[in-house]
N, C-alpha and C. Protein backbone atom coordinates (compact mmCIF):
# COMPACT_ATOMS: atom_id res chain seq x y z
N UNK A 1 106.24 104.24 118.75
CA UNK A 1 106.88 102.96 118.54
C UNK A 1 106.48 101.98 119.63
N UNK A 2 106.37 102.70 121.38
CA UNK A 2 106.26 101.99 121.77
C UNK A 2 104.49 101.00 121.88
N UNK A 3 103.66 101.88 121.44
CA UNK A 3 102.41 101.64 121.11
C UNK A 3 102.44 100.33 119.76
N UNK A 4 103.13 100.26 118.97
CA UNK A 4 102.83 99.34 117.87
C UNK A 4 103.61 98.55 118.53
N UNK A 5 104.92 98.21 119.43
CA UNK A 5 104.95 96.88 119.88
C UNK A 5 104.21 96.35 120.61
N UNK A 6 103.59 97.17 121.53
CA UNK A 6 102.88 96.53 122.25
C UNK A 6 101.59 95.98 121.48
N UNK A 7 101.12 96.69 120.33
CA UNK A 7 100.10 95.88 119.96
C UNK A 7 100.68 94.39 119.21
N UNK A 8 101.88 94.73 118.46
CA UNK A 8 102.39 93.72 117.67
C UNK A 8 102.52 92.49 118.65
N UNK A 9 102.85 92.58 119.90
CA UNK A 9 103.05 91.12 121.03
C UNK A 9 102.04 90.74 121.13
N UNK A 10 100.69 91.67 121.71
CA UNK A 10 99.42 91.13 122.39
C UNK A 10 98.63 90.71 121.03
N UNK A 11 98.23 91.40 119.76
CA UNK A 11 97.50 91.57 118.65
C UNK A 11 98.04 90.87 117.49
N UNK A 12 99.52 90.68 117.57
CA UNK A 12 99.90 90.12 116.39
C UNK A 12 100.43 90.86 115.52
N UNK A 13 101.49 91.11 114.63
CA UNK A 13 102.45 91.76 113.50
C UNK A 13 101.60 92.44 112.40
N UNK A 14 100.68 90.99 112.42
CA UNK A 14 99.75 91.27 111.17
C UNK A 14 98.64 92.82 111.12
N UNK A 15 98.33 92.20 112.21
CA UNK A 15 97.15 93.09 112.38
C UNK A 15 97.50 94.77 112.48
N UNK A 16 98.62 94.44 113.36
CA UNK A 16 99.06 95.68 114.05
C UNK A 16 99.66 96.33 112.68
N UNK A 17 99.98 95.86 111.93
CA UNK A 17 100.48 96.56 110.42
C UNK A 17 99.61 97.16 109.36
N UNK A 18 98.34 96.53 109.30
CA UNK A 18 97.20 96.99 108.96
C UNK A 18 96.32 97.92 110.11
N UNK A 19 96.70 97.85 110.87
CA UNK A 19 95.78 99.09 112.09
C UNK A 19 96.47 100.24 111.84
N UNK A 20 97.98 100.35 111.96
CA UNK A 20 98.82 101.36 111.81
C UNK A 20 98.17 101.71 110.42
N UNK A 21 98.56 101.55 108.96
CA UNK A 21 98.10 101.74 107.96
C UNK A 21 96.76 102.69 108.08
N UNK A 22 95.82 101.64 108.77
CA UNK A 22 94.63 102.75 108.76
C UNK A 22 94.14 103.80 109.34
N UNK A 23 95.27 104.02 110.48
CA UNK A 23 95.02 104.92 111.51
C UNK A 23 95.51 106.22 111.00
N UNK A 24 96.45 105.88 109.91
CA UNK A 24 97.15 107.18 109.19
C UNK A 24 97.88 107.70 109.95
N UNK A 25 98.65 107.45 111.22
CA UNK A 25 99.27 108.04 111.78
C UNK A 25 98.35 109.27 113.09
N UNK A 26 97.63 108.53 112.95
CA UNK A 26 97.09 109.12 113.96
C UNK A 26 96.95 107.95 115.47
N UNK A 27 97.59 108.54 117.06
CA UNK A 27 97.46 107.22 117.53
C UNK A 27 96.09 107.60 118.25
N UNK A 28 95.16 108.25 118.27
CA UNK A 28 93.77 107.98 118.75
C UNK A 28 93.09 106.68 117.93
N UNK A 29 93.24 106.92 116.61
CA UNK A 29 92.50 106.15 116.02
C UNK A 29 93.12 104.59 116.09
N UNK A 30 94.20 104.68 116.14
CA UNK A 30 95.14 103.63 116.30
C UNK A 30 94.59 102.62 117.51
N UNK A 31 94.65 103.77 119.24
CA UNK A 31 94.04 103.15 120.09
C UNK A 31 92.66 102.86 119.97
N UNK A 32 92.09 103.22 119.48
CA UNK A 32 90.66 103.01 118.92
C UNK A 32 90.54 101.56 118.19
N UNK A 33 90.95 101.82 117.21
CA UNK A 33 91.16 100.30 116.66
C UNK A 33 91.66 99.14 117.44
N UNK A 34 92.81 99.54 118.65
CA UNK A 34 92.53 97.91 119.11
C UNK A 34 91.23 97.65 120.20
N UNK A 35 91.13 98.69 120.72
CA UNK A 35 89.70 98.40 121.58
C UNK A 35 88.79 97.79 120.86
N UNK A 36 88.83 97.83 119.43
CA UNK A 36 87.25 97.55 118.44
C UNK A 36 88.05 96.33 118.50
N UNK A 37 89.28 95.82 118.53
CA UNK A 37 89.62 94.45 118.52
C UNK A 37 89.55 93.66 120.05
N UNK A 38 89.66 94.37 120.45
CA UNK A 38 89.11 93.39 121.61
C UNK A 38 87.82 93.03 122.18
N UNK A 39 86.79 94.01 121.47
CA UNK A 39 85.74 93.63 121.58
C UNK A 39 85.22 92.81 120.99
N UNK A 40 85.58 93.27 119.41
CA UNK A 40 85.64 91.58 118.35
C UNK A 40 85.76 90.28 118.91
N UNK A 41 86.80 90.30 119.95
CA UNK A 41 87.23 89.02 120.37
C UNK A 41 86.97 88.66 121.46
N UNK A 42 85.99 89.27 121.94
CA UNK A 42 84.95 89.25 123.25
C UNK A 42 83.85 88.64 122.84
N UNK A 43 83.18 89.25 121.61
CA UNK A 43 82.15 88.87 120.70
C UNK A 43 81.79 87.68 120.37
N UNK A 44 83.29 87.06 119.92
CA UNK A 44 83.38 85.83 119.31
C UNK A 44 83.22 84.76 120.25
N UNK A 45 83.93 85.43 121.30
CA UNK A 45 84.25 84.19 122.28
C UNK A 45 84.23 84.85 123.62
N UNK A 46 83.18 84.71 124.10
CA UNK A 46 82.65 85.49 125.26
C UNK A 46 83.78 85.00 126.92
N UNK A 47 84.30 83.36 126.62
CA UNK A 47 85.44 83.29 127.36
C UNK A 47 86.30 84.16 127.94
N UNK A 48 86.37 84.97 126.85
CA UNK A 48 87.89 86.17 126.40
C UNK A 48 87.53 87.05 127.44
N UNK A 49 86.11 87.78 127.85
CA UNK A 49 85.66 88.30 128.81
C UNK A 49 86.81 88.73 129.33
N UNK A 50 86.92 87.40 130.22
CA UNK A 50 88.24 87.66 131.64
C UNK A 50 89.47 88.73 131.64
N UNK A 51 89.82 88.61 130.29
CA UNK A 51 91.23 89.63 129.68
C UNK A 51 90.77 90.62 129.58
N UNK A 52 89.34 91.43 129.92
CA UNK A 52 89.45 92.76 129.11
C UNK A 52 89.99 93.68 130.09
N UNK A 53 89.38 93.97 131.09
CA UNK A 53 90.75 94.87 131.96
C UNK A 53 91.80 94.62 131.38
N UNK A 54 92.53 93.62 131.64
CA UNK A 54 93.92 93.68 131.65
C UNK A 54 93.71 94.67 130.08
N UNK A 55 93.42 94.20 129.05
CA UNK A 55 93.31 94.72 127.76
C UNK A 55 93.11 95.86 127.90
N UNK A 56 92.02 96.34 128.36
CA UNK A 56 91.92 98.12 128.54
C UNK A 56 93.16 98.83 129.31
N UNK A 57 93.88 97.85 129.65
CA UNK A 57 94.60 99.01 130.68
C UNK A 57 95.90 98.69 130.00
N UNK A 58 96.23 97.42 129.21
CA UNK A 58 97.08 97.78 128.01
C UNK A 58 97.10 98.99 127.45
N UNK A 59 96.06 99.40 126.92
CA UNK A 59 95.81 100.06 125.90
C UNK A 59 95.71 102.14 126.79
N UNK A 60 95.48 102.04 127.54
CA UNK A 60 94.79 103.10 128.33
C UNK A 60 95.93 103.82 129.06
N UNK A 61 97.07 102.94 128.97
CA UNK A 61 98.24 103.86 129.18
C UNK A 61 98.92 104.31 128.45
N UNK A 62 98.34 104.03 127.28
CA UNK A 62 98.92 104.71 126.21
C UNK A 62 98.05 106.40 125.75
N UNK A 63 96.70 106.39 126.26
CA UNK A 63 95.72 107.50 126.27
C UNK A 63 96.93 108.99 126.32
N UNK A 64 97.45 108.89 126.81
CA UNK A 64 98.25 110.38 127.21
C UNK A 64 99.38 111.08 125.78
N UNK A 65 99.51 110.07 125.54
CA UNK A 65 100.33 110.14 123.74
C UNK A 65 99.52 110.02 122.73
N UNK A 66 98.41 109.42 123.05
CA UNK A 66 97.32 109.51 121.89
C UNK A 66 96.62 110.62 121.67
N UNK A 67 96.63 111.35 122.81
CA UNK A 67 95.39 112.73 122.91
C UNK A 67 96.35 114.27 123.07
N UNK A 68 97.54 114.07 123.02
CA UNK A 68 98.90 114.81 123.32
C UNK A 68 98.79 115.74 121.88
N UNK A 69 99.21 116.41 121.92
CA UNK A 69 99.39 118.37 121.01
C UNK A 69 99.94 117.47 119.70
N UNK A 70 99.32 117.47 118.73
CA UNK A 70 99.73 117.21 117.39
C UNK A 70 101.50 117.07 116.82
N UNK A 71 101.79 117.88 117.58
CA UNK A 71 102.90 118.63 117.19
C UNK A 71 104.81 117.98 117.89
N UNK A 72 103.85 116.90 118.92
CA UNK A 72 104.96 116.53 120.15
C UNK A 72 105.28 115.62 119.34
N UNK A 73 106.78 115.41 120.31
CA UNK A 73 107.50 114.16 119.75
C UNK A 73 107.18 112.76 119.39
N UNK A 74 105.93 112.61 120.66
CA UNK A 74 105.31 111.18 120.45
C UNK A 74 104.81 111.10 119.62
N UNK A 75 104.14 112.28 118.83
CA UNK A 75 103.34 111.60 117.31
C UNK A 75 103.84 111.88 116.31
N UNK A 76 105.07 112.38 116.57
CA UNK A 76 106.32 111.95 115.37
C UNK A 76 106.92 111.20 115.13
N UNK A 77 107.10 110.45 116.88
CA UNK A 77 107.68 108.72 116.53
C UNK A 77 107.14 107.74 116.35
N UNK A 78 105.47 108.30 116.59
CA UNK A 78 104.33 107.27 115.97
C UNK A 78 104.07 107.70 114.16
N UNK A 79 104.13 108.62 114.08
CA UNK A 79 104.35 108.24 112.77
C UNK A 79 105.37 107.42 111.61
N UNK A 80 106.45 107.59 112.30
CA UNK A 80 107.50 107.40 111.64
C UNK A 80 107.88 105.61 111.61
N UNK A 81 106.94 105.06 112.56
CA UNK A 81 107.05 103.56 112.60
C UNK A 81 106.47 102.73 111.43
């Protein structure tokens, strides 16, 4: 849960509703997907540069619940969002 708000503030409702969707409940792929979004938006607008630390390290503290035993609580409450 706490992974989709945080994308929903920084990424937007939208997006973050369709990332979830495609990640299937999985949060590797989940974190995966916003990295491919921030590179998107590096891409576009090379400005954006400046944010990506901060962006990776959004995202990179979440690494420990993403890569965590199938079976734990965190990817039961990531699914269930």
């Amino acid at each position: 849960r706490e992974m989709a708000f945080d994308a929903a503030a920084n990424q937007g409702v939208g997006w973050t509703r369709k990332a979830l969707k495609a990640a299937a409940g999985d949060p590797a792929k989940f974190l995966a997907a916003r990295r491919a979004r921030y590179a998107e938006i590096i891409a576009a607008d090379p400005s954006q540069a400046k944010f990506k630390k901060g962006w990776e390290n959004r995202v990179a503290r979440f690494d420990r619940v993403a890569f965590a035993d199938p079976d734990t609580a965190a990817r039961e409450a990531f699914v269930a969002t």
